[in-house]
Each structure stands twice: as structure tokens, then as C-alpha cells.
Protein backbone atom coordinates (compact mmCIF):
# COMPACT_ATOMS: atom_id res chain seq x y z
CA UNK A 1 2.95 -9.47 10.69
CA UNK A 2 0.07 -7.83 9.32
CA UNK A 3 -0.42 -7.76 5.45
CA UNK A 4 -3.00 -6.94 3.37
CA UNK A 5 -3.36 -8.03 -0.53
CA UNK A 6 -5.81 -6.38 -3.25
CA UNK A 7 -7.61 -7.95 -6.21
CA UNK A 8 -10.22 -7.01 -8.48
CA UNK A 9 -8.90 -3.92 -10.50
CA UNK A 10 -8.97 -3.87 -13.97
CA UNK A 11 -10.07 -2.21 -17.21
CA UNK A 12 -13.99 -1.36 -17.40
CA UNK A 13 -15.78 1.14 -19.54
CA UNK A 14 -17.52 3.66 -18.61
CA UNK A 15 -21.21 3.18 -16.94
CA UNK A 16 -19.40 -0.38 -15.87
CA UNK A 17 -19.13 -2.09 -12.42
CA UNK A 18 -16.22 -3.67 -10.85
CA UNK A 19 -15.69 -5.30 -7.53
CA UNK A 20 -12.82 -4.73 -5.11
CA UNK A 21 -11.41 -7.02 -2.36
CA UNK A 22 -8.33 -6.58 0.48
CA UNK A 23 -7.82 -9.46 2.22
CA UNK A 24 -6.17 -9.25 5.94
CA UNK A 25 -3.95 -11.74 7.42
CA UNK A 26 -2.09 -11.98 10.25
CA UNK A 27 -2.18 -12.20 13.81
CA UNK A 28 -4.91 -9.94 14.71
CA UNK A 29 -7.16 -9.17 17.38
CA UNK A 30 -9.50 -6.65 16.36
CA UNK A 31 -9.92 -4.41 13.41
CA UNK A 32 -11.10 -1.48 14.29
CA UNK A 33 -11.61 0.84 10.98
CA UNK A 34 -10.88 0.19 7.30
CA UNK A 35 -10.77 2.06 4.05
CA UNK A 36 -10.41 2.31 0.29
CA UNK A 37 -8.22 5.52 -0.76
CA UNK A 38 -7.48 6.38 -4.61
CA UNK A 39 -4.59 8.14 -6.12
CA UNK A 40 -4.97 9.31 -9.99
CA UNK A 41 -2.03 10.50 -11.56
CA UNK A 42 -0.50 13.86 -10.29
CA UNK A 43 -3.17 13.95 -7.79
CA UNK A 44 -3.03 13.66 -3.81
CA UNK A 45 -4.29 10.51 -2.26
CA UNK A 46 -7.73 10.97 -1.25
CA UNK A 47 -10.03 8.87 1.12
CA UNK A 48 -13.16 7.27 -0.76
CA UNK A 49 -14.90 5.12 1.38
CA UNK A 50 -14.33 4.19 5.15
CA UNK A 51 -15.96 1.73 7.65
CA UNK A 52 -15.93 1.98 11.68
CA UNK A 53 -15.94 -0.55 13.84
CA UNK A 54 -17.55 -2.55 11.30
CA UNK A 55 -20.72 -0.31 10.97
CA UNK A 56 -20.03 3.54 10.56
CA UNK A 57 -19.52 4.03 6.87
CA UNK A 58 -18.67 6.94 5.14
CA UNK A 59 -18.25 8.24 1.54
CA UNK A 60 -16.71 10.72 -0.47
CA UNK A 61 -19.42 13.03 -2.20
CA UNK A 62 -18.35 11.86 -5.61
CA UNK A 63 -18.79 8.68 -4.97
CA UNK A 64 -21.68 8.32 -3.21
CA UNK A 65 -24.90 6.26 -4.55
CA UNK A 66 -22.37 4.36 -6.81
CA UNK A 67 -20.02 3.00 -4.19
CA UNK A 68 -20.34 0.35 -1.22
CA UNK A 69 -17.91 -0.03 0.59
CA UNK A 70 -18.58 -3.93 3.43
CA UNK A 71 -16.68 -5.79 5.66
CA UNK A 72 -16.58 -9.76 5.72
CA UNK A 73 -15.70 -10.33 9.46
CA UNK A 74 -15.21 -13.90 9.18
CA UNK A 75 -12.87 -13.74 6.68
CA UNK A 76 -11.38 -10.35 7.47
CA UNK A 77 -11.81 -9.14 4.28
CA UNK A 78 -12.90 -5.52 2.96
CA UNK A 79 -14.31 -5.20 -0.21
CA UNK A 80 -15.82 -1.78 -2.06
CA UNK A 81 -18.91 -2.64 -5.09
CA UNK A 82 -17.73 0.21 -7.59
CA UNK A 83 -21.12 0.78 -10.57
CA UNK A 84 -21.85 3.35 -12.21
CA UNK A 85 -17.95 3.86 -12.83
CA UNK A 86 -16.64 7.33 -14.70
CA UNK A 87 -13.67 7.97 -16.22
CA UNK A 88 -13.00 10.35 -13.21
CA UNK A 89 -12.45 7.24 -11.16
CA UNK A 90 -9.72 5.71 -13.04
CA UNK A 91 -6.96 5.84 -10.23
CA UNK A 92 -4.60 3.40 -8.36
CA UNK A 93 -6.84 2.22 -5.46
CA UNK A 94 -5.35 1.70 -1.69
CA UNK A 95 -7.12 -0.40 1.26
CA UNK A 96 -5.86 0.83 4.71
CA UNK A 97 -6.77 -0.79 7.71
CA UNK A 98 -6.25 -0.21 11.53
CA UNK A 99 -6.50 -2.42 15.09
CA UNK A 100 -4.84 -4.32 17.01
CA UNK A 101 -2.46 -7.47 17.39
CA UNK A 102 -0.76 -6.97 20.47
CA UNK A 103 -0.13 -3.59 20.05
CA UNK A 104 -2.07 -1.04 17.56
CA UNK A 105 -1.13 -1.18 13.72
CA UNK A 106 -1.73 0.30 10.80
CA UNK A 107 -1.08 -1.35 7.14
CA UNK A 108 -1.23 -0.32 3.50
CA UNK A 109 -2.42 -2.19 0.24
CA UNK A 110 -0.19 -2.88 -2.50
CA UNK A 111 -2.50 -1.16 -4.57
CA UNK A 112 -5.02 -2.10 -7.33
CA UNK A 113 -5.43 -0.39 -11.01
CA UNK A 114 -8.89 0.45 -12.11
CA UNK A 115 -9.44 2.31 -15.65
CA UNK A 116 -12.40 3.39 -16.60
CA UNK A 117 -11.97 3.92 -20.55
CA UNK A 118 -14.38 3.06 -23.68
């Protein structure tokens, strides 16, 4: 069984840095994409940062040049370096990652509060 556990959300003020992590366990054999989603109140999930096959990254245009998103493969964990933080991104924040055990899965984050508030 796959799961996946978040840390590193908190309160920060504005102009502020914080550090997220999503650590994977489980039986796996090879991860093949993973990414940080955010969902502010009465607003749609949206994708924010992804990484592909360890080296394709992408970003959202409202984050980018303040976000970095990285991958620890030896410790299969996924963690996005959030500076420059705005009030804007004050939103529940989701890892989801995709590969394989024995068969392809995908998993969910429990989810990790960040608000970005003087």
C-alpha cells in the first residue's frame, strides 16, 4: 500500500519562505511523475508544480521564479522550496504522485495548510 504523508505547512507572512515535504512509502518500483496541487477556499484544485521522470519540471505561471519544486530519490521524497510567498498562495496544498508497484498507482496527500498573512 502506497501512502504518502505531508509536512511543512504553516503560518508565514508575506515576502516569507516555507519548505514543503511528501514522503512516499510503500512497496514501489518506480515513480514515474510527482506533483504539488493547491486548493484555496471556493476555488478548483489547480496543479502548481510537477516533476517527470525525475527531471521534466514544470510550473504554474504564478508561481514561477519563487517556487522549486525536487525530488530526493533515495528517500522517495518530494519536496517544493516556496519564497517569495503572497497572500494569493495561502491554500491547502496536495502532493500527488504516480508509478508503479506491481501494477500502476496513483495516490493523494493528506494535505498541508500554508497561510500567508502579516
Amino acid at each position: 500500500q502506497v501512502q504518502l504523508v505531508e509536512s511543512g505547512g504553516g503560518l508565514v507572512q508575506p515576502g516569507g519562505s516555507l519548505r514543503l515535504s511528501c514522503a512516499v512509502s510503500g512497496a514501489i518500483a518506480s515513480i514515474h511523475a510527482m506533483a504539488w496541487y493547491r486548493q484555496a477556499p471556493g476555488n478548483q484544485r489547480e496543479l502548481v508544480a510537477s516533476i517527470v521522470n525525475g527531471a521534466d519540471t514544470k510550473y504554474a505561471d504564478s508561481v514561477k521564479g519563487r517556487f522549486t519544486i525536487s525530488r530526493d530519490n533515495a528517500v522517495n521524497t518530494l519536496y517544493q522550496q516556496m519564497n517569495s510567498l503572497e497572500p494569493e498562495d495561502t491554500a491547502v496544498y496536495y502532493c500527488k504522485v504516480q508509478g508503479w508497484t506491481h501494477r500502476w498507482f496513483e495516490r493523494w496527500g493528506q494535505g498541508t495548510l500554508v497561510t500567508v498573512s502579516s
